[in-house]
C-alpha atoms as a PDB file:
ATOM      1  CA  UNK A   1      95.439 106.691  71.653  1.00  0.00           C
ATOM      2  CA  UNK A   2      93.998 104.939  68.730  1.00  0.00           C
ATOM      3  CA  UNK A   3      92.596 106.294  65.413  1.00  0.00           C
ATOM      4  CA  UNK A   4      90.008 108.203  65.298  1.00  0.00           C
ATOM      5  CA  UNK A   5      89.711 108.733  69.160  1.00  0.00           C
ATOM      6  CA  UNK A   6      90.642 110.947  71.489  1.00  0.00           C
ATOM      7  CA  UNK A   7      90.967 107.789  74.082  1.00  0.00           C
ATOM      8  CA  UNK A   8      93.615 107.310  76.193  1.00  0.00           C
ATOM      9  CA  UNK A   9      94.123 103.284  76.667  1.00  0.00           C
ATOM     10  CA  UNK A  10      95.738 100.890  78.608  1.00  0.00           C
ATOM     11  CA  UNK A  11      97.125  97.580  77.597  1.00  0.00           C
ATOM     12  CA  UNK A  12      99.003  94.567  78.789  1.00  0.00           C
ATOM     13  CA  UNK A  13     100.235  91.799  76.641  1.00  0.00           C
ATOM     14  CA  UNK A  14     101.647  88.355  76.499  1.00  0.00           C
ATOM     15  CA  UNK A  15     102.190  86.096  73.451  1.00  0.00           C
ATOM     16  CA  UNK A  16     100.574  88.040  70.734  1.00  0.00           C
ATOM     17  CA  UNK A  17      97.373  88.158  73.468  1.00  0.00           C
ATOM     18  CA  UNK A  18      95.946  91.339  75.035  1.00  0.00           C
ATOM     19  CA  UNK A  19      93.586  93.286  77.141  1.00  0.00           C
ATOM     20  CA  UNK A  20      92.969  96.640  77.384  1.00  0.00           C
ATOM     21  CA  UNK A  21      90.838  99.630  78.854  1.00  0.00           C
ATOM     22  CA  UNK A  22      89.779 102.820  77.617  1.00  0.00           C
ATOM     23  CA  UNK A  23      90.489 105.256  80.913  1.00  0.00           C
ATOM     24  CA  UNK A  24      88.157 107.699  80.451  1.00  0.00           C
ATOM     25  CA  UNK A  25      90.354 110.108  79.491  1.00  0.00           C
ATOM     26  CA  UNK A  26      90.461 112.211  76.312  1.00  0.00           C
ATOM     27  CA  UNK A  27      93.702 113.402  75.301  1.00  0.00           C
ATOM     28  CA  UNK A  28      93.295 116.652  72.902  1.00  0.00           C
ATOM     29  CA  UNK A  29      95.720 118.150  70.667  1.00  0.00           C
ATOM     30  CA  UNK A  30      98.269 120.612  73.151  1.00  0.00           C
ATOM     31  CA  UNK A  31      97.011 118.981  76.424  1.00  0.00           C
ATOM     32  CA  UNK A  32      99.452 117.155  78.937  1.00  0.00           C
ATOM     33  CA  UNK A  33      99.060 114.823  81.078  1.00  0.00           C
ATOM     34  CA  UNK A  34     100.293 112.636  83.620  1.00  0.00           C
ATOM     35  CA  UNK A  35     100.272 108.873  82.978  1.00  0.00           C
ATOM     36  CA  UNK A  36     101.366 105.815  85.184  1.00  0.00           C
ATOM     37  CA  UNK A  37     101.318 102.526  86.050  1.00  0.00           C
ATOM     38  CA  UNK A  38     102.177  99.889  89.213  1.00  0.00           C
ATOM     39  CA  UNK A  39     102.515  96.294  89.348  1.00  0.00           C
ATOM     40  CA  UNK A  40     102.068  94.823  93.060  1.00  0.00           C
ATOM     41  CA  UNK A  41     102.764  91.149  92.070  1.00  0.00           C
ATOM     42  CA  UNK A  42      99.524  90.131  90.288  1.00  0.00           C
ATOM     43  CA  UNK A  43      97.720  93.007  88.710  1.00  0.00           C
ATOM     44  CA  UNK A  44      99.080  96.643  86.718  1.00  0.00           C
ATOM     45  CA  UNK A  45      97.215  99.920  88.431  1.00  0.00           C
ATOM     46  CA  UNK A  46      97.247 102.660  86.182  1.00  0.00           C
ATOM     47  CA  UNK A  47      96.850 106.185  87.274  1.00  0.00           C
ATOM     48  CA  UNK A  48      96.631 109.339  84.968  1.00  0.00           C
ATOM     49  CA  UNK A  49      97.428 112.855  86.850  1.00  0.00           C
ATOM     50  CA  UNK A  50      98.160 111.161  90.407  1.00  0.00           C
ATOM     51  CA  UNK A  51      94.518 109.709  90.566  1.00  0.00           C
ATOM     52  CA  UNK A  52      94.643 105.867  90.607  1.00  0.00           C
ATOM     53  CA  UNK A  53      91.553 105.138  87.156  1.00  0.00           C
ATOM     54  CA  UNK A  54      91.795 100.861  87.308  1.00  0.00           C
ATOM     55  CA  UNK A  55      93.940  97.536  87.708  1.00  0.00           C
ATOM     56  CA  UNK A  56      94.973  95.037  84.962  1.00  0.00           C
ATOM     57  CA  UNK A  57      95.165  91.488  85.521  1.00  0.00           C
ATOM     58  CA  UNK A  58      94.772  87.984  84.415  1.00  0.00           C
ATOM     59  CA  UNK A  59      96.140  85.167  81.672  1.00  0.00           C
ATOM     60  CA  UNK A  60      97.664  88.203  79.828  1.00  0.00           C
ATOM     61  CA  UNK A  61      99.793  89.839  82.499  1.00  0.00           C
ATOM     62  CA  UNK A  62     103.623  89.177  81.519  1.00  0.00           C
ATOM     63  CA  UNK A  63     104.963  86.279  84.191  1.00  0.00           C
ATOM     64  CA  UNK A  64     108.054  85.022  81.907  1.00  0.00           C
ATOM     65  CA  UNK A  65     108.848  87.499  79.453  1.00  0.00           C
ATOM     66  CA  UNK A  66     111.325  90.595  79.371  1.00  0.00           C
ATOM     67  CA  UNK A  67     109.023  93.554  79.769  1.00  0.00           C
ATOM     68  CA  UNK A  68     109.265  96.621  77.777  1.00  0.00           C
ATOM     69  CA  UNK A  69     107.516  99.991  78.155  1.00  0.00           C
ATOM     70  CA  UNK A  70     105.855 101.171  75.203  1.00  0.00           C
ATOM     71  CA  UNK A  71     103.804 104.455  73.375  1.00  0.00           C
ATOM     72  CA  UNK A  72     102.151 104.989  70.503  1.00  0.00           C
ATOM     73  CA  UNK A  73     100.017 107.740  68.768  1.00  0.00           C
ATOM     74  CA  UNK A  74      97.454 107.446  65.861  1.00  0.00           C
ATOM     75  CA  UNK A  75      95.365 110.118  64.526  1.00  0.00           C
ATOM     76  CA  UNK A  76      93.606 108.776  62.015  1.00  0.00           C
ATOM     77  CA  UNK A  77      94.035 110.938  58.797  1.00  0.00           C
ATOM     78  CA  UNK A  78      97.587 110.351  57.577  1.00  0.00           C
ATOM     79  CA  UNK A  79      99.177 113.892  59.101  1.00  0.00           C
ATOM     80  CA  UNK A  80     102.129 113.680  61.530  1.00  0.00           C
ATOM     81  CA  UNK A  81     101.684 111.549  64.547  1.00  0.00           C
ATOM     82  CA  UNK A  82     103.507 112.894  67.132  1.00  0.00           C
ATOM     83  CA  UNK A  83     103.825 112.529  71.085  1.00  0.00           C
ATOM     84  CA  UNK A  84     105.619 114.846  73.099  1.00  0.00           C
ATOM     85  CA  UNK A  85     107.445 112.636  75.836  1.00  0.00           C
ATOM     86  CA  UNK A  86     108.733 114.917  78.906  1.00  0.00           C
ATOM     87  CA  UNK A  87     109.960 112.461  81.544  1.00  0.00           C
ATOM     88  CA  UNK A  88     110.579 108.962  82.124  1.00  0.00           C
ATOM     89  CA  UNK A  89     110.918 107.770  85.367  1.00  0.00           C
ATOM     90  CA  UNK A  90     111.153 104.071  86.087  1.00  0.00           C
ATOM     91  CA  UNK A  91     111.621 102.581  89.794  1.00  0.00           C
ATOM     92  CA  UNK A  92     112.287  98.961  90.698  1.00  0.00           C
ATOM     93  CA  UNK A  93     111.708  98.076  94.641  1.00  0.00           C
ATOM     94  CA  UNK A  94     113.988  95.115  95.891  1.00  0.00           C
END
């Protein structure tokens, strides 16, 4: 969520390099949702509330880097910025 907006994005990143999409979603203030993501080997599907929105891939998909998970929130006017965080799950298939 960036400032200003009520858009939900996704990014992936390598070397300082990124690419991102705006879902569709709108996140409002006391709403939850549901947000994922799955890598099959060459692109990142993310999903928000079970329903599959787009796939990342490309030059800026992590191939040799140890991969970290991360959130932010921004809302724009200097007040708290604050994410509730209820679960997180992470699986690894071998």
């Amino acid at each position: 969520k960036d400032d200003g907006s009520l858009a939900l994005n996704f990014e992936i990143r390598k070397n300082g390099a990124s690419t991102a999409v705006d879902t569709g979603i709108d996140v409002s203030a006391a709403s939850w949702i549901r947000a994922g993501f799955w890598f099959d080997g060459t692109r990142v599907h993310y999903f928000v509330d079970g329903n599959e929105l787009g796939a990342l891939g490309g030059a800026n998909l992590p191939d040799d880097e140890d991969l970290s998970v991360s959130y932010g929130v921004q809302n724009g006017d200097g007040n708290s910025r604050t994410m509730t965080l209820d679960y997180y799950k992470a699986v690894q298939e071998i």
